[in-house]
Each structure stands twice: as structure tokens, then as C-alpha cells.
N, C-alpha and C. Protein backbone atom coordinates (compact mmCIF):
# COMPACT_ATOMS: atom_id res chain seq x y z
N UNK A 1 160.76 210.33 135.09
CA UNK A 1 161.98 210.43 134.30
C UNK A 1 161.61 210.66 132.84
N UNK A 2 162.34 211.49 132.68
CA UNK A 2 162.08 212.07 131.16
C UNK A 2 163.01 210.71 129.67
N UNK A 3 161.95 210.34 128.71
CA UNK A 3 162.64 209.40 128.03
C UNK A 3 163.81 209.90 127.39
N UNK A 4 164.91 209.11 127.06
CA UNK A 4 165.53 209.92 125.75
C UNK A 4 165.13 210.44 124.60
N UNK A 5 165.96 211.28 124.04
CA UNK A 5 165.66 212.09 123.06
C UNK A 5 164.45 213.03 123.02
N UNK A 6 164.52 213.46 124.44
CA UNK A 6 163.20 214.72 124.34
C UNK A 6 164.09 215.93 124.21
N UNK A 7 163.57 216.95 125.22
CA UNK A 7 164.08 217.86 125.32
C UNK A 7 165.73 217.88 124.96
N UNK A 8 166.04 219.17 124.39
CA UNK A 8 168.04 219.10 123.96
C UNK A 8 168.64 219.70 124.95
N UNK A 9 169.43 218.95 125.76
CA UNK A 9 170.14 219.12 126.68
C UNK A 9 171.70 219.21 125.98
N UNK A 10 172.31 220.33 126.66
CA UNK A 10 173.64 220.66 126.08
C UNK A 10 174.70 220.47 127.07
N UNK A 11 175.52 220.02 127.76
CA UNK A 11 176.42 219.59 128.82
C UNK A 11 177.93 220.59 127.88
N UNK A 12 178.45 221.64 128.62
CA UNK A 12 179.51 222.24 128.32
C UNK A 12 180.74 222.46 129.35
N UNK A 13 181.71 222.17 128.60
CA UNK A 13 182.75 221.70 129.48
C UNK A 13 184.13 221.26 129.11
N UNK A 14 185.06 220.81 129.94
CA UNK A 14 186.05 220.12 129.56
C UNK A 14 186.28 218.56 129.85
N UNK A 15 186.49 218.02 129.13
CA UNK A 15 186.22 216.61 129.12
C UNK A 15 186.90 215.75 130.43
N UNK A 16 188.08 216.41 131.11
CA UNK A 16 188.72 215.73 132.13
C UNK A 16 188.52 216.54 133.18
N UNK A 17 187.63 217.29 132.95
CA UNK A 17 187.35 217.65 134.48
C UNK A 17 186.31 217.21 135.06
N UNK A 18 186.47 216.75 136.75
CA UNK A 18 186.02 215.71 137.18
C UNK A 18 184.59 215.97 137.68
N UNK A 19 184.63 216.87 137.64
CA UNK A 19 182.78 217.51 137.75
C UNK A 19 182.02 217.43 136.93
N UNK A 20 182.72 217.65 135.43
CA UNK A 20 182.11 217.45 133.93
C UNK A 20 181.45 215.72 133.85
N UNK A 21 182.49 215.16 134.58
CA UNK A 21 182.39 213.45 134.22
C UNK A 21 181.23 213.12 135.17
N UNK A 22 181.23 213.54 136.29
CA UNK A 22 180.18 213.06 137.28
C UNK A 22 178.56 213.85 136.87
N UNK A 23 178.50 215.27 136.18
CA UNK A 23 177.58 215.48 135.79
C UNK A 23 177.28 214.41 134.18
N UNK A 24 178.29 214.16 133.50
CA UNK A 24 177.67 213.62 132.38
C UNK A 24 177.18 212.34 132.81
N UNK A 25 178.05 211.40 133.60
CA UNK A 25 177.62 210.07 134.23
C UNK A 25 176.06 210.33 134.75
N UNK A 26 175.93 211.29 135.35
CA UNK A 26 174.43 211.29 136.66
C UNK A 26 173.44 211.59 135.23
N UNK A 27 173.70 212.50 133.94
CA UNK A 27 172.58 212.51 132.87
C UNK A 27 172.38 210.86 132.11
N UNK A 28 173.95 210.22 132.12
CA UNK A 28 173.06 208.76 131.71
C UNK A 28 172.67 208.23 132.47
N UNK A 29 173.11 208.05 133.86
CA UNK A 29 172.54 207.17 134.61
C UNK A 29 170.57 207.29 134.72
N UNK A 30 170.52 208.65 134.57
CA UNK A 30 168.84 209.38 134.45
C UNK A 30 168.40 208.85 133.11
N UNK A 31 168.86 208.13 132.10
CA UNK A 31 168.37 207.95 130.79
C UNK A 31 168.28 209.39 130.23
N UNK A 32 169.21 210.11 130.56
CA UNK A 32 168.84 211.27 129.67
C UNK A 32 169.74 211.73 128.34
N UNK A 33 169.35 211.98 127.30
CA UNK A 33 170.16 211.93 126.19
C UNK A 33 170.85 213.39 126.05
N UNK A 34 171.86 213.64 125.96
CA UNK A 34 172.98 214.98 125.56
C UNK A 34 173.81 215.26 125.00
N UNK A 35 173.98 216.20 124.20
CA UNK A 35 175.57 216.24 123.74
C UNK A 35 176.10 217.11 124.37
N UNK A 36 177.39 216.84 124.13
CA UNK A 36 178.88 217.61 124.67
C UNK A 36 179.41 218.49 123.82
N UNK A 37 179.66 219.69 124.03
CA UNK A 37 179.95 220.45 123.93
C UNK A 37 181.86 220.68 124.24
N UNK A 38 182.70 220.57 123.87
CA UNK A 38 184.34 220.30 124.44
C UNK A 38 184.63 221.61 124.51
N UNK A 39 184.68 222.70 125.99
CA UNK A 39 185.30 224.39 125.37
C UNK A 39 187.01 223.73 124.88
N UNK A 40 187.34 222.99 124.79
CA UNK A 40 189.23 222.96 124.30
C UNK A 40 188.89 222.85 123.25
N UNK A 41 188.11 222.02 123.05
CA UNK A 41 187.85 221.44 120.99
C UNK A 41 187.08 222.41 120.02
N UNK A 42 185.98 222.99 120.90
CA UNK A 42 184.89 223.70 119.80
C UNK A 42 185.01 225.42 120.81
N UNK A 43 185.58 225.66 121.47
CA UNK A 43 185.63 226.87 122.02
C UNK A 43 184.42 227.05 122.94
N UNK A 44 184.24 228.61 123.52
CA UNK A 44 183.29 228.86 124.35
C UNK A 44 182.74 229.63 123.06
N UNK A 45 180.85 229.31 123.28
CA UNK A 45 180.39 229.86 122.20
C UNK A 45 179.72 231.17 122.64
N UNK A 46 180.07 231.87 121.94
CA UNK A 46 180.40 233.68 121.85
C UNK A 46 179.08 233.88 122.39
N UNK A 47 178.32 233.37 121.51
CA UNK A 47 176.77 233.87 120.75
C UNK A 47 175.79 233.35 122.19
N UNK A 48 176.34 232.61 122.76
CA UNK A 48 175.53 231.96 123.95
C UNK A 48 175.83 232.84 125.12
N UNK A 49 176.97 233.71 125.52
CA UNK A 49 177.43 234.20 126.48
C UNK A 49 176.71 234.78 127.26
N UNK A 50 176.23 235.68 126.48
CA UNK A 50 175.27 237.12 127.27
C UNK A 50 174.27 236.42 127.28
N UNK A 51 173.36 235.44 127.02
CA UNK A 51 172.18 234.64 127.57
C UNK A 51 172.18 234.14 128.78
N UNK A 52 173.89 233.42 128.52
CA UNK A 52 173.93 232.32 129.94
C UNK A 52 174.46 233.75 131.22
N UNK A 53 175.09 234.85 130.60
CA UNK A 53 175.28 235.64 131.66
C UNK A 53 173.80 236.51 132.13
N UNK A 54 172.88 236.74 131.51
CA UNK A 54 171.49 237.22 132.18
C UNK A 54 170.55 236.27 132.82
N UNK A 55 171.03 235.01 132.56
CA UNK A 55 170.47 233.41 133.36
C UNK A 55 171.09 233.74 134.36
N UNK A 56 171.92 233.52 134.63
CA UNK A 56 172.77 233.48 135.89
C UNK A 56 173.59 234.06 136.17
N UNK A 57 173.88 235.11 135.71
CA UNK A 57 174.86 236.35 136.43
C UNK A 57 175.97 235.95 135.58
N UNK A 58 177.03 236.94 135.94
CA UNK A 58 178.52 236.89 135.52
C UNK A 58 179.09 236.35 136.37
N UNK A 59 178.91 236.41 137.94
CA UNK A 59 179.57 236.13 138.58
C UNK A 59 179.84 234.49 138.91
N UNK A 60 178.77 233.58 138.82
CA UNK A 60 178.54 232.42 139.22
C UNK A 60 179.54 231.91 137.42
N UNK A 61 179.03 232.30 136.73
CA UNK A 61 180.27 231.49 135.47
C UNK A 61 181.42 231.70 135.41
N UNK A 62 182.31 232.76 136.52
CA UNK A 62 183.11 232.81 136.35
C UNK A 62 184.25 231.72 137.91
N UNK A 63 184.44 230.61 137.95
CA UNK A 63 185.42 229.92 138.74
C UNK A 63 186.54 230.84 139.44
N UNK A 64 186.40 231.44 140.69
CA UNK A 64 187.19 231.73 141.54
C UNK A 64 187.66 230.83 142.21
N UNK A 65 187.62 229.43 142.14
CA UNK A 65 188.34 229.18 143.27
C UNK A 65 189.38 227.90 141.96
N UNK A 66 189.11 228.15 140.69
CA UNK A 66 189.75 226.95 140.35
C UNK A 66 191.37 227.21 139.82
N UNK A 67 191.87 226.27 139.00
CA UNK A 67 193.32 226.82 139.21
C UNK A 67 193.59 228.01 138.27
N UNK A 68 192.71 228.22 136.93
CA UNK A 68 193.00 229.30 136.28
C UNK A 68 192.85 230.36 136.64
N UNK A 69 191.87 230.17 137.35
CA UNK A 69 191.67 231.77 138.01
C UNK A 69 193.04 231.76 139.26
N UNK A 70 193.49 231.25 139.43
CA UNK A 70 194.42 231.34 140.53
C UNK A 70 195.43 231.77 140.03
N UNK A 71 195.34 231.15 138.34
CA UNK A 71 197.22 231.45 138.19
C UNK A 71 196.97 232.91 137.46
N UNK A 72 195.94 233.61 137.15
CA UNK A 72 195.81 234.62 136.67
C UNK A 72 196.55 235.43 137.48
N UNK A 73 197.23 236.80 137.29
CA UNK A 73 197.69 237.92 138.08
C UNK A 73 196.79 238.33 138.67
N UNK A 74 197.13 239.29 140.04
CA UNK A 74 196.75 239.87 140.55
C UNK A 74 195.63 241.34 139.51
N UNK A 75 196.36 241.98 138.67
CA UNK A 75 195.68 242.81 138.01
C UNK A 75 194.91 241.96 137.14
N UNK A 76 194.82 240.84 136.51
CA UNK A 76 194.13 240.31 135.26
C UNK A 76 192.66 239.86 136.15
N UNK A 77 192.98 239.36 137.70
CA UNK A 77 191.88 239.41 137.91
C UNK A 77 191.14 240.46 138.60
N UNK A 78 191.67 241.65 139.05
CA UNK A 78 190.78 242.68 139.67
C UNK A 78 190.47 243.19 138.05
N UNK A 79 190.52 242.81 137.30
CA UNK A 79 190.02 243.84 135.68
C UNK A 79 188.85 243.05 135.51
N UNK A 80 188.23 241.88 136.06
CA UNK A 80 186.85 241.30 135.75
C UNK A 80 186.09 241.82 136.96
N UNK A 81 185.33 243.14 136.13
CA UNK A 81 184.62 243.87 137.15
C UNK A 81 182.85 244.09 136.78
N UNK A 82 182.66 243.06 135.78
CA UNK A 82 181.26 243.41 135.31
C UNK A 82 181.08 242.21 134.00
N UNK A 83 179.83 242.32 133.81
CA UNK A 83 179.75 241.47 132.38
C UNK A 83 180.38 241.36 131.44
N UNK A 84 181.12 242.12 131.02
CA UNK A 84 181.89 242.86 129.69
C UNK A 84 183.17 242.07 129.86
N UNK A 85 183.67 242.46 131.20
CA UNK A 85 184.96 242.09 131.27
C UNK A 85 185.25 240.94 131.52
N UNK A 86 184.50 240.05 132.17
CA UNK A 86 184.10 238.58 132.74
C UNK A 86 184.17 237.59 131.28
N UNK A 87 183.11 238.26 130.26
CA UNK A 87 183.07 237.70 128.87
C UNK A 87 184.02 237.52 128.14
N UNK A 88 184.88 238.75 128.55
CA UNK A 88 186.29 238.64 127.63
C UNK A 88 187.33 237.71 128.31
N UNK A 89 187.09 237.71 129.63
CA UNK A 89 188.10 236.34 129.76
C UNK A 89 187.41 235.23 129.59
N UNK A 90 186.16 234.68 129.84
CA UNK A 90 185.92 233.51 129.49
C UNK A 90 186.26 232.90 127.93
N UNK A 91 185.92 234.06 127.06
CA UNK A 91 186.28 233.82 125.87
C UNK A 91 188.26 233.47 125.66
N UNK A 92 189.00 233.96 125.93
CA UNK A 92 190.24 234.08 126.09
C UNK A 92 190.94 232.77 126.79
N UNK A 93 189.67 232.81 127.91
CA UNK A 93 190.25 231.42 128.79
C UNK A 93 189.07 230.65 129.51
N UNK A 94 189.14 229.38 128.67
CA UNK A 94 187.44 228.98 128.92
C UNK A 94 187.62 227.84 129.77
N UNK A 95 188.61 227.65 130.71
CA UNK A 95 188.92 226.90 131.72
C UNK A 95 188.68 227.96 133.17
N UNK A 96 188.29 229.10 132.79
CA UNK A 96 187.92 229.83 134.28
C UNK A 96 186.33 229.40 134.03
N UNK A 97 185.61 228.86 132.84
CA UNK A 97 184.26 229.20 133.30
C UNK A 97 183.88 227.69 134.46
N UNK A 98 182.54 228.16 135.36
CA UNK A 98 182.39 227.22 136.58
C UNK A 98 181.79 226.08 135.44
N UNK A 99 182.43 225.15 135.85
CA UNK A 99 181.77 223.90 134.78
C UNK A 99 181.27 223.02 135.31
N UNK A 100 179.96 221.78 135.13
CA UNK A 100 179.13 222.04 133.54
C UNK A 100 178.62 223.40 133.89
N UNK A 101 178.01 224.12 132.37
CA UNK A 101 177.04 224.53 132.10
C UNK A 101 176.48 223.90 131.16
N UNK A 102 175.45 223.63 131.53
CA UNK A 102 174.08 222.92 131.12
C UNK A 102 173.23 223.44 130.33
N UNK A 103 172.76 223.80 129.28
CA UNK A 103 171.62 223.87 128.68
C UNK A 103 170.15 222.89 128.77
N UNK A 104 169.71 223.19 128.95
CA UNK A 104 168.48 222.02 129.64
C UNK A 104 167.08 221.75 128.29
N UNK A 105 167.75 223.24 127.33
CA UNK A 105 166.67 223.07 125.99
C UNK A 105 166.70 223.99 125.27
N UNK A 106 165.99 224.09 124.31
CA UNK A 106 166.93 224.99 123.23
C UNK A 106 166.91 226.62 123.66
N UNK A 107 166.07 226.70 124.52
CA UNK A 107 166.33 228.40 124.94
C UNK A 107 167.97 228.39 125.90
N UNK A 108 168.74 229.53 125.10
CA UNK A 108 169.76 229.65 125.60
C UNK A 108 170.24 230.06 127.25
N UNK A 109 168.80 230.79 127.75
CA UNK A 109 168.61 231.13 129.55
C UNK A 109 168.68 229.86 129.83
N UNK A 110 168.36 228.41 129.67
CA UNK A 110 167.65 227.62 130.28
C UNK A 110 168.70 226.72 130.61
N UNK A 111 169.41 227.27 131.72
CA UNK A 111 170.71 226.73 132.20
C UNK A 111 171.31 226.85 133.12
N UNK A 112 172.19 225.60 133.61
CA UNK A 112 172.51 225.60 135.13
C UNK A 112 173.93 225.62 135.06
N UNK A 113 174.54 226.42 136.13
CA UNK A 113 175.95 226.41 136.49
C UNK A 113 176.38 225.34 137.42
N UNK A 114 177.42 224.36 136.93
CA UNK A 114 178.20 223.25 137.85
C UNK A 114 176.94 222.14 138.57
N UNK A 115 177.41 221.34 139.21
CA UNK A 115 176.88 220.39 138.69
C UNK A 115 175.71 220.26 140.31
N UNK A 116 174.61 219.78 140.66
CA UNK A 116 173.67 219.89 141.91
C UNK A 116 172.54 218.97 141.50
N UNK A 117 173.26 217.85 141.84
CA UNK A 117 172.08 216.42 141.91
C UNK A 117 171.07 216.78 142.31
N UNK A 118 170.45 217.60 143.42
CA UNK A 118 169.24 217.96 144.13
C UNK A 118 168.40 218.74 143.24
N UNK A 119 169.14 220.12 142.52
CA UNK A 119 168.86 220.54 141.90
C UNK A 119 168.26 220.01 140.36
N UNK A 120 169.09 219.41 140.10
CA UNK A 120 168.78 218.33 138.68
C UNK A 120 167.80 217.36 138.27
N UNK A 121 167.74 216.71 140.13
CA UNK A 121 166.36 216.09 140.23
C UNK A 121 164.94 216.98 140.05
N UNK A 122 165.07 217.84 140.51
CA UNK A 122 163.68 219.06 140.34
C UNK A 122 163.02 219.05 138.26
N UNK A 123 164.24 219.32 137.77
CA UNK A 123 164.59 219.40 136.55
C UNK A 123 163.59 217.89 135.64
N UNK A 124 163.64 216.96 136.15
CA UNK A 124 163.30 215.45 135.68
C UNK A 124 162.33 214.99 136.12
């Protein structure tokens, strides 16, 4: 187990969503130190996008199955057809992105989509 205050771990998200809470709970319960990131309070950050989208695709940050993407139209969502267009709604509406995304250290690739105890353990 890694002590606190090593590596900068970034936890991004919305504060009442219940995946956000169980990933931030499982980083203290690990002694691991992080900040939060709020997309309602401080937005989705622009400048990080196209990093976390060549980490892990466009497709995996973008939440198909959650309710924003649901209440979107029929055309608003066949128009997210690639990186470009994916970016512009996350930016617009940062409750479609799949949450947490994680930063694990200061390189902006170095990050996980939603939350995978199994996975996380590898990580520690």
C-alpha cells in the first residue's frame, strides 16, 4: 500500500453520484490521499480531454447507459460520432461523462474510467 501523499491522484466527478462515493470511500479506506475534482462546481477540464480521450478512447468516457445520455434526443445522440463530437458534449454536459475518472498522477493519460476494485488493486 502506497503511503499518503505520494503520487497525485485526481478523483473526477459528481459528488452524489453513487459510484463517485464508493470510489472515493475504497481510495481512503486504501490510505490513499486525493483530491476532488466537482464537474458541477469547477467544470470538465477542457485541457485534460484529448489526453483522457487517447488514454481511453471516446467511447468508454462517454455514459450510454446513464440518465443524461438517455434524456438526450434521438439526433443529439446519433451526432456523437467520433472524438470531436463526444468532447463537445462532455464539455456542454459533464453528467454524460462515465464517472470517476481518475487520474492516478500527474501525467494526464494516467487514468481510469469508473470505478474497478480489481483493477485499482493492481494500481497499489
Amino acid at each position: 500500500m502506497r503511503p499518503m501523499n505520494t503520487p497525485h491522484i485526481t478523483v473526477f466527478g459528481i459528488p452524489n453520484c453513487d459510484t463517485v462515493k464508493k470510489a472515493r470511500q475504497w481510495l481512503t479506506d486504501h490510505g490513499l490521499d486525493y483530491q476532488f475534482h466537482d464537474f458541477k462546481k469547477q467544470g470538465v477540464p477542457a485541457d485534460l480531454l484529448p489526453a483522457w480521450q487517447k488514454a481511453a478512447g471516446w467511447e468508454p468516457l462517454v455514459n450510454r447507459k446513464g440518465t443524461t445520455w438517455r434524456k438526450l434526443d434521438a439526433a443529439s445522440q446519433a451526432s456523437v460520432t467520433d472524438a470531436d463530437s463526444a468532447r463537445a458534449l462532455m464539455l456542454a454536459q459533464a453528467s454524460v461523462i462515465k464517472r470517476p475518472v481518475v487520474q492516478w498522477s500527474a501525467d494526464a493519460a494516467d487514468i481510469s474510467v469508473g470505478f474497478d476494485p480489481e483493477a485499482w488493486n493492481q494500481r497499489i
